[in-house]
Protein backbone atom coordinates (compact mmCIF):
# COMPACT_ATOMS: atom_id res chain seq x y z
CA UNK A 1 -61.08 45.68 -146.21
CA UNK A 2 -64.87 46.86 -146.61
CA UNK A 3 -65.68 49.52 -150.26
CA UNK A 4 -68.45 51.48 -149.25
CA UNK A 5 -70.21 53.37 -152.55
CA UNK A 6 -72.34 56.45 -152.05
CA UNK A 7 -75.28 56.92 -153.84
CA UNK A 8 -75.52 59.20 -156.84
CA UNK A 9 -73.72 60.87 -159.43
CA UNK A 10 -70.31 62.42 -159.59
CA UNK A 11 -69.84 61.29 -156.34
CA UNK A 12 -70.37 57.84 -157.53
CA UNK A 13 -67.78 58.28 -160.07
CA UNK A 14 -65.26 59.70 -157.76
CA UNK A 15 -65.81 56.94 -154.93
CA UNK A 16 -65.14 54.33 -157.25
CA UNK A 17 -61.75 55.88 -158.42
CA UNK A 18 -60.27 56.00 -154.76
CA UNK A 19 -61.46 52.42 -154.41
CA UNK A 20 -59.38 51.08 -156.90
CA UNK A 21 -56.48 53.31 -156.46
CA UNK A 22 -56.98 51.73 -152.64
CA UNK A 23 -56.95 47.89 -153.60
CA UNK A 24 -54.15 49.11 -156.46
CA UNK A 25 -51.80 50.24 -153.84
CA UNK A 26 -52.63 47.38 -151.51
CA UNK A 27 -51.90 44.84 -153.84
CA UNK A 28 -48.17 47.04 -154.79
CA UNK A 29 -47.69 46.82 -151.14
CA UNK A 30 -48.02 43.10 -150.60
CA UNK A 31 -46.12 41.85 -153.46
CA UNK A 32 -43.48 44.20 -152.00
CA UNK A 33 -43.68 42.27 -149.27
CA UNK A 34 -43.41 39.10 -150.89
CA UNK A 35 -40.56 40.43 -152.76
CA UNK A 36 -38.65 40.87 -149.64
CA UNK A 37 -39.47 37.73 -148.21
CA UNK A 38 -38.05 35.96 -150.67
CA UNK A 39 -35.29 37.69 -150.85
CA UNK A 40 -34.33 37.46 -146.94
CA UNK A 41 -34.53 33.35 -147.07
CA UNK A 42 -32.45 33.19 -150.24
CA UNK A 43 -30.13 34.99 -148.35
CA UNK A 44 -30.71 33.14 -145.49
CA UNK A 45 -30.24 29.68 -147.48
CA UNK A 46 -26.85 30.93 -149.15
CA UNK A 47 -26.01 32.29 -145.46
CA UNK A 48 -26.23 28.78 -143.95
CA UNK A 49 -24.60 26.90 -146.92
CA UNK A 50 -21.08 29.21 -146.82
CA UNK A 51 -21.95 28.42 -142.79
CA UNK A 52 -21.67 24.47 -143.45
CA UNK A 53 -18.83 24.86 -145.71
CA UNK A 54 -16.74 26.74 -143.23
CA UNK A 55 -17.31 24.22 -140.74
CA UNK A 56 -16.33 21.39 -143.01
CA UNK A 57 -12.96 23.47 -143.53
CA UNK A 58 -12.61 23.65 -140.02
CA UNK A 59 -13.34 20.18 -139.27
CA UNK A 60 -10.90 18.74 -142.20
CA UNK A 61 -8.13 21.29 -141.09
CA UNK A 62 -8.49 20.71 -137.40
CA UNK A 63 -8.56 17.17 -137.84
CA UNK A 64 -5.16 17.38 -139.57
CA UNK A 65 -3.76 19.31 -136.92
CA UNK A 66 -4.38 17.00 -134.71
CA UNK A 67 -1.16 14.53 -132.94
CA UNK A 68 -2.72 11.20 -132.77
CA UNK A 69 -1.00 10.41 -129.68
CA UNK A 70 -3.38 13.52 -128.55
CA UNK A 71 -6.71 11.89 -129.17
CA UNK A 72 -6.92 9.66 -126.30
CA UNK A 73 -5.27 9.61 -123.53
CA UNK A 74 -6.05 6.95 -120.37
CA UNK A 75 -3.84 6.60 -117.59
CA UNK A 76 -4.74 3.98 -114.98
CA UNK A 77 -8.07 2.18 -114.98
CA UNK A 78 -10.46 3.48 -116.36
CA UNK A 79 -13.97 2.45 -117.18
CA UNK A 80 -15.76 2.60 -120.41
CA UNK A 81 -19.69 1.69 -120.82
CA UNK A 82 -21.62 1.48 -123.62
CA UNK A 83 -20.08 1.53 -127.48
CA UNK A 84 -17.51 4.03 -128.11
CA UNK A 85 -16.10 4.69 -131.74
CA UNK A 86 -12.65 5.70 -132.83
CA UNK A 87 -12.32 7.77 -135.48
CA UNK A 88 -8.54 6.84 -135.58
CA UNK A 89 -7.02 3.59 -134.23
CA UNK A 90 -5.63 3.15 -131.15
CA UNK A 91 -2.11 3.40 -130.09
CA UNK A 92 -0.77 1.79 -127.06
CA UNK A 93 2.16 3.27 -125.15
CA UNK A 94 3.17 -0.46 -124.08
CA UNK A 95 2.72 -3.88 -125.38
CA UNK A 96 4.65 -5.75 -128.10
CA UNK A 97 5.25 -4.82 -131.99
CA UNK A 98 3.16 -6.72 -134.31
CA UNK A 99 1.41 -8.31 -130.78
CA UNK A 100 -2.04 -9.73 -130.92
CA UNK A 101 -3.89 -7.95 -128.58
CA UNK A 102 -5.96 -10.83 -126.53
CA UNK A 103 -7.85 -10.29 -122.83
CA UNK A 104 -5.50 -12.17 -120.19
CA UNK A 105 -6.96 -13.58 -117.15
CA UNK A 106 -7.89 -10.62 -115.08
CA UNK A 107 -9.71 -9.56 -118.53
CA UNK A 108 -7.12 -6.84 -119.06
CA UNK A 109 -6.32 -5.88 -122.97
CA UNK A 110 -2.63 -6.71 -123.59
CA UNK A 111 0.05 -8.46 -126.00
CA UNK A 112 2.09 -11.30 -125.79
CA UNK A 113 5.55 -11.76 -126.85
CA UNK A 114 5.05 -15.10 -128.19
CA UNK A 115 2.21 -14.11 -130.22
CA UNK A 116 2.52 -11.41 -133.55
CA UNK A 117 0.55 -11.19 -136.30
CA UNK A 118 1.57 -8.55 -139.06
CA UNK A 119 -1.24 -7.90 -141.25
CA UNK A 120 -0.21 -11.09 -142.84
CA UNK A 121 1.93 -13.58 -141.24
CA UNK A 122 0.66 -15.47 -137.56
CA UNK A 123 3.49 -16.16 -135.78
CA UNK A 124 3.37 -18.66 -132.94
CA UNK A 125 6.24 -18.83 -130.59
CA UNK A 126 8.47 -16.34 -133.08
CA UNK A 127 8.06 -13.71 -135.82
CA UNK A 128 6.78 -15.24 -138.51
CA UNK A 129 7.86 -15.49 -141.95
CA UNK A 130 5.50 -17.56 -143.28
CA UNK A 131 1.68 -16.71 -143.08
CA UNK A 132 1.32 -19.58 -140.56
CA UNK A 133 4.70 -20.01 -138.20
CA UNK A 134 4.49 -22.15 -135.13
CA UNK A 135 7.75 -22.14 -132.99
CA UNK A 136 7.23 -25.65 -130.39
CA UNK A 137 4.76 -27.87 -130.20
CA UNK A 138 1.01 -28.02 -131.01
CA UNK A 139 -1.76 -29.97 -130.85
CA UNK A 140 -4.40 -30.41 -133.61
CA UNK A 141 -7.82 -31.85 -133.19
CA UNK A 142 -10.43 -33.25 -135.74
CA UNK A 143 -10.03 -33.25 -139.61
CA UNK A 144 -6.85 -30.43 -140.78
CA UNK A 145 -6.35 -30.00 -144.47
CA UNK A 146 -3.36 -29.38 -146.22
CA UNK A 147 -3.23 -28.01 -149.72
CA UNK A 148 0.11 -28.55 -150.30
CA UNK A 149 3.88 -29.95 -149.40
CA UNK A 150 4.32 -30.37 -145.01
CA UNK A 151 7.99 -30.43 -144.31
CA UNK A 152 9.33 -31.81 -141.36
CA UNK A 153 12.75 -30.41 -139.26
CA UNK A 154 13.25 -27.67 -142.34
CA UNK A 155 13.87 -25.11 -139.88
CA UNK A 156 16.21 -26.71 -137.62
CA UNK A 157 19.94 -26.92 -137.96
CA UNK A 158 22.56 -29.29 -138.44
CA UNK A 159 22.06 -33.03 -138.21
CA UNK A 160 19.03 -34.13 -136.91
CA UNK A 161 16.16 -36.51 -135.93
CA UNK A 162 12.39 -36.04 -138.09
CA UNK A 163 9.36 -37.58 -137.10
CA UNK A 164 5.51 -38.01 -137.82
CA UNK A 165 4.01 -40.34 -134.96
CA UNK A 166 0.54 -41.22 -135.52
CA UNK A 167 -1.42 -41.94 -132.14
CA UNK A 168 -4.50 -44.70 -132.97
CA UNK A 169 -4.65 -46.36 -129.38
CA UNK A 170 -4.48 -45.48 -125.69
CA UNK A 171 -2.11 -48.58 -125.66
CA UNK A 172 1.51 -47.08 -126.83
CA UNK A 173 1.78 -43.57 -125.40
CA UNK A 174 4.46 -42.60 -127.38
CA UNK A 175 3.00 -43.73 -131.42
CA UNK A 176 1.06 -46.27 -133.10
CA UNK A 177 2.61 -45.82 -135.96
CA UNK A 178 6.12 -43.85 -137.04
CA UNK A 179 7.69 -42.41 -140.05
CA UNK A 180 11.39 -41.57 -138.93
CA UNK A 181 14.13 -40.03 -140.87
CA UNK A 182 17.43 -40.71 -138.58
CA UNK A 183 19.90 -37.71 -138.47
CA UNK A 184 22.30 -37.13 -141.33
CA UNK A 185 22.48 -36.84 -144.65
CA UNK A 186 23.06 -40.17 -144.78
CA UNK A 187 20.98 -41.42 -142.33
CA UNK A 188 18.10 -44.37 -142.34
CA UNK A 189 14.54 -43.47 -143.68
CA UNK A 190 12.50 -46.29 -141.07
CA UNK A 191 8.72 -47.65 -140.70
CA UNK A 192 7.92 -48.56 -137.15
CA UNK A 193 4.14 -50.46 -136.57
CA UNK A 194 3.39 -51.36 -133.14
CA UNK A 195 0.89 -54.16 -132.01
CA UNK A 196 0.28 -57.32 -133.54
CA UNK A 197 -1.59 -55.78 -136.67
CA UNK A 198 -0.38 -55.75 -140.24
CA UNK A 199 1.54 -52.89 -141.81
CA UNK A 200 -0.16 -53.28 -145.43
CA UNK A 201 0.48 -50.70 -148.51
CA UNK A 202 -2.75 -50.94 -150.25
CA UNK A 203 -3.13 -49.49 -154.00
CA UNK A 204 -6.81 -49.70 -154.31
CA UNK A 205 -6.69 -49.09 -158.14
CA UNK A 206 -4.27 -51.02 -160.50
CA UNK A 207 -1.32 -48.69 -160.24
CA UNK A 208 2.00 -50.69 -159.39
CA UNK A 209 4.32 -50.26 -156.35
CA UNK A 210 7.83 -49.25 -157.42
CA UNK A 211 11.21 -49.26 -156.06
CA UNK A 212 13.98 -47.78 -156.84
CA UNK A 213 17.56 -46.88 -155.88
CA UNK A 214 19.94 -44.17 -157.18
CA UNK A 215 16.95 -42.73 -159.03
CA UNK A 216 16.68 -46.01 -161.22
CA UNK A 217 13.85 -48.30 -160.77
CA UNK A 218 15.13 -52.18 -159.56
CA UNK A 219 11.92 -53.83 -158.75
CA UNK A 220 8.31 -53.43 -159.65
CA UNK A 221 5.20 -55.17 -157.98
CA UNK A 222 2.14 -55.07 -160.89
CA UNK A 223 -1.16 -56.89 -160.78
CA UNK A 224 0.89 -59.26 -162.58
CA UNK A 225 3.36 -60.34 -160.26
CA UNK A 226 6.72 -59.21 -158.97
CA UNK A 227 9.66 -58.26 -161.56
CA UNK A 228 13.26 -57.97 -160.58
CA UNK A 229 15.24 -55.75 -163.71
CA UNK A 230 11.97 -55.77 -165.56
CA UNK A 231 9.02 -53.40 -164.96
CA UNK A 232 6.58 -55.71 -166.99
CA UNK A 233 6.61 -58.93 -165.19
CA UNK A 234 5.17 -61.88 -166.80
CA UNK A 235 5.06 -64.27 -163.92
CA UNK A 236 4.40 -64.40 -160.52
CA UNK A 237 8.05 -63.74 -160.09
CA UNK A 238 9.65 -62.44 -162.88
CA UNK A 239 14.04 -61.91 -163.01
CA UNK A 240 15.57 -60.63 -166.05
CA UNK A 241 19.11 -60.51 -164.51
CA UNK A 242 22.17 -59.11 -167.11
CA UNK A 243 25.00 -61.76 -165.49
CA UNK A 244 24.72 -65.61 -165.64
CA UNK A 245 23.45 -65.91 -162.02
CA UNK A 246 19.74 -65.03 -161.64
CA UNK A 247 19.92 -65.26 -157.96
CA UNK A 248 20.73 -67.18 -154.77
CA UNK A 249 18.48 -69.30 -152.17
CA UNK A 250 20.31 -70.07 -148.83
CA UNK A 251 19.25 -72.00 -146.15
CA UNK A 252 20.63 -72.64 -142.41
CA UNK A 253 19.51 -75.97 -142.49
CA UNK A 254 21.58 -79.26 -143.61
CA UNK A 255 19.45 -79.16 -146.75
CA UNK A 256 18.02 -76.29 -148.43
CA UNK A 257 15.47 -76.92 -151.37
CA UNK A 258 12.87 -75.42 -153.45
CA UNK A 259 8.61 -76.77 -152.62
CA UNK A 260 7.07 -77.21 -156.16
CA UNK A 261 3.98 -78.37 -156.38
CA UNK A 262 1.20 -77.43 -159.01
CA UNK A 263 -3.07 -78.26 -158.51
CA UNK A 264 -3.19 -81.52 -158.49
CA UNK A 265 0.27 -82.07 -156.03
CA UNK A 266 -0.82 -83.42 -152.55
CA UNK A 267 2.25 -84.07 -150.15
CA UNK A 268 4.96 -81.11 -149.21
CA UNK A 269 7.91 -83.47 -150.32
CA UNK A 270 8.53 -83.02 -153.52
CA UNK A 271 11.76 -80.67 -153.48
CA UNK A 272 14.93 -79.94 -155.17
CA UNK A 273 17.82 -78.80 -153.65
CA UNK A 274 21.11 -79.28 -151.96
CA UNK A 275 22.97 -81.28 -149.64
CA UNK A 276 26.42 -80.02 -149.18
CA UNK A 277 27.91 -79.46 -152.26
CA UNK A 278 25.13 -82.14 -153.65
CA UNK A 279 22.39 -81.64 -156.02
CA UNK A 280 19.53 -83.96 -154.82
CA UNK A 281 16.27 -84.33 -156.51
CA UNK A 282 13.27 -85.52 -153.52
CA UNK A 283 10.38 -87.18 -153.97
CA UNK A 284 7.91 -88.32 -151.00
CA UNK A 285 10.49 -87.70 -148.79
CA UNK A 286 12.83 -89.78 -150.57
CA UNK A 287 15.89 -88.72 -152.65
CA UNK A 288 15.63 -89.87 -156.19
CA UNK A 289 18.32 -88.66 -158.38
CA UNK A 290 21.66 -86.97 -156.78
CA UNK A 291 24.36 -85.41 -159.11
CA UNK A 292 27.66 -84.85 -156.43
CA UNK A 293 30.35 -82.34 -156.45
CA UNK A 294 32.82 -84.43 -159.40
CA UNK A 295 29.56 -83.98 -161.90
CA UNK A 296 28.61 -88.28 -161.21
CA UNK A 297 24.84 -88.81 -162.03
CA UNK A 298 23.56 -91.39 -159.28
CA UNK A 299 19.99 -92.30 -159.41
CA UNK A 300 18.15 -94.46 -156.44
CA UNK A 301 16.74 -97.32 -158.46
CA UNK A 302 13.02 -99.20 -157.14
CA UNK A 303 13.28 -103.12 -156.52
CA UNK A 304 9.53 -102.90 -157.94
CA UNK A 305 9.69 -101.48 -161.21
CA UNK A 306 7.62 -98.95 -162.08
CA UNK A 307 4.29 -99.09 -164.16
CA UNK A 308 4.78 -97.35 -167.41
CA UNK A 309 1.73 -95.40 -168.47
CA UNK A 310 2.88 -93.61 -171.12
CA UNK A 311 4.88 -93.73 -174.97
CA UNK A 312 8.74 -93.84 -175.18
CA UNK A 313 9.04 -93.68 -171.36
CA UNK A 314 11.67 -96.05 -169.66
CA UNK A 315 12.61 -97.02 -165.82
CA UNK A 316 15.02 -99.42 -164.23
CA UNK A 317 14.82 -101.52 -160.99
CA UNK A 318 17.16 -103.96 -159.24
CA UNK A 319 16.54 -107.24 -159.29
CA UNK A 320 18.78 -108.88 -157.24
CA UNK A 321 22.19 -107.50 -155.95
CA UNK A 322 24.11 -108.62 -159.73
CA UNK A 323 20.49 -108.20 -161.83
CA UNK A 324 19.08 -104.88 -163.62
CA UNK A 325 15.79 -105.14 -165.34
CA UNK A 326 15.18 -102.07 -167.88
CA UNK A 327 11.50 -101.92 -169.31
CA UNK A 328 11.05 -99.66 -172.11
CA UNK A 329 7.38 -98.78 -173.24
CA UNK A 330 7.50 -97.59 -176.86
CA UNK A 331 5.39 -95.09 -179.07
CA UNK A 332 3.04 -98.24 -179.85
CA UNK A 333 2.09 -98.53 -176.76
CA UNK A 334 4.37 -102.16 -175.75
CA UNK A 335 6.37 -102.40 -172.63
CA UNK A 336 9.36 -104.13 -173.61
CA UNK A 337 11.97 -106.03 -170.77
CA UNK A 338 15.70 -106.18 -170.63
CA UNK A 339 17.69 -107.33 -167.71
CA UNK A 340 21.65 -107.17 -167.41
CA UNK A 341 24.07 -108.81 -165.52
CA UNK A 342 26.67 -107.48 -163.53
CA UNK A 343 29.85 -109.57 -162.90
């Protein structure tokens, strides 16, 4: 917009007047305008914000109008490509409850009967009611851990056979080694080793081995040694026993004997022991002193008598078939000789 002034005078006066009434009403007219602009996208903005809320009603109300059975819908084959997202999960019209869904063979989605999982429990081979239930065999490779009890035949019924075979060799086909628990309620608890190895039960700190029947303990293997009615052996073999007899040793052979022998021993014929209803002291093969079944002490006596190397110790020898000799060495150290006659 271009003012143009006259020159002179009143007119000057009066041109000047309708110029600013001019740039007076144009300025009224544009902040009219402004006015009305902003008016329009206020309305505009509240316009599209009750337009997004409607929708979102809509949406919320459609969506629970909606039959989920209604949402998809395939019949046949039917080919899917690239990633597809469901707002809702699937439902199948065919398969098995609680069936793991898995891709068979021809890459088909289905179910199995012999597989259910229900949002907790895996069931193999039956419904599960444990978190892990295996119905049949199975087959486990490399390193499983366990962080608590394994029970073996607790589902089964009536009487019948338990088992845990442990496979070491390509040798025995059926176990290397097997814990067995024969049917009944009653029956045997067994240890089978095959092979020539050792079947060893090693404590590799210094806890003791116990055994025990009826709940009460009988026998007890320590560092120690082994104690029969005590469970604080003091000896290699330790028997507190509550009757008179201690124990029995029984031999198939026509004499049956105890070895004793300490460091310093060096033949395997010192013994004692029995012969029939005999007891028989041996020495270097040799029987030495023999107490028989009427209580009669008989002693084997040398033709050579013996050397006496020590105090108050005495020995006997024959001398001929009606002569004794008796030596007798005494606390001072003297061997002192005796011989009787028999008539």
């Amino acid at each position: 917009m271009a003012i143009y002034r006259g020159a002179g005078g009143a007119g000057d006066a009066t041109n000047d007047a309708t110029s600013q009434a001019i740039i007076a009403s144009e300025a009224a007219v544009a902040a009219a305008n402004s006015a009305t602009e902003a008016a329009a996208s206020a309305a505009s903005a509240s316009t599209s914000a009750t337009n997004a809320a409607n929708s979102a009603t809509e949406a919320a109300g459609y969506a629970l109008s909606i039959n989920p059975e209604d949402l998809v819908h395939i019949s046949g084959i039917e080919t899917i490509l690239g990633l597809k997202t469901f707002a809702l999960n699937p439902i199948l019209s065919g398969g098995t409850a609680n069936g793991v869904a898995y891709l068979n063979g021809s890459k088909a989605l289905t179910t199995s009967s012999s597989l259910y999982f229900d949002g907790t429990n895996l069931g193999i081979g039956r419904v599960p009611s444990a978190q892990l239930d295996v119905n049949g065999s199975a087959n486990l490779r490399g390193v499983v851990s366990l962080g608590g009890s394994v029970e073996l035949g607790s589902f089964g019924t009536g009487d019948r056979n338990a088992t845990l075979d442990f496979h070491s060799d390509d040798t025995y086909t059926d176990y290397s080694f097997r814990i067995w628990s024969t049917p009944g309620a009653n029956g045997d608890r067994r240890f089978y080793s095959r092979g020539t190895g050792g079947l060893s039960f090693i404590n590799e700190e210094a806890g003791p081995y116990r055994w025990s029947i009826s709940n009460t303990e009988q026998m007890r293997l320590t560092s120690t040694g082994l104690g029969i009615g005590t469970s604080s052996p003091s000896f290699k073999l330790d028997v507190n026993a509550t009757g008179n007899i201690l124990g029995r040793f029984k031999g198939s052979g026509t004499l049956s004997a105890l070895y004793l022998a300490d460091a310093n021993t060096t033949t395997d014929t010192l013994y004692i022991g029995t012969v029939g209803n005999d007891f028989r002291v041996i020495t270097n093969s040799s029987e030495r002193v023999r107490i028989d079944s009427s209580g009669n002490l008989i002693q084997t006596v040398n033709t050579t008598p013996a050397t006496l190397s020590a105090n108050q110790t005495m020995t006997a020898s024959i001398v001929n078939n009606s002569t004794l000799k008796f030596s007798v060495r005494g606390s001072d150290g003297v061997t002192r000789a005796a011989t009787l006659v028999l008539v």
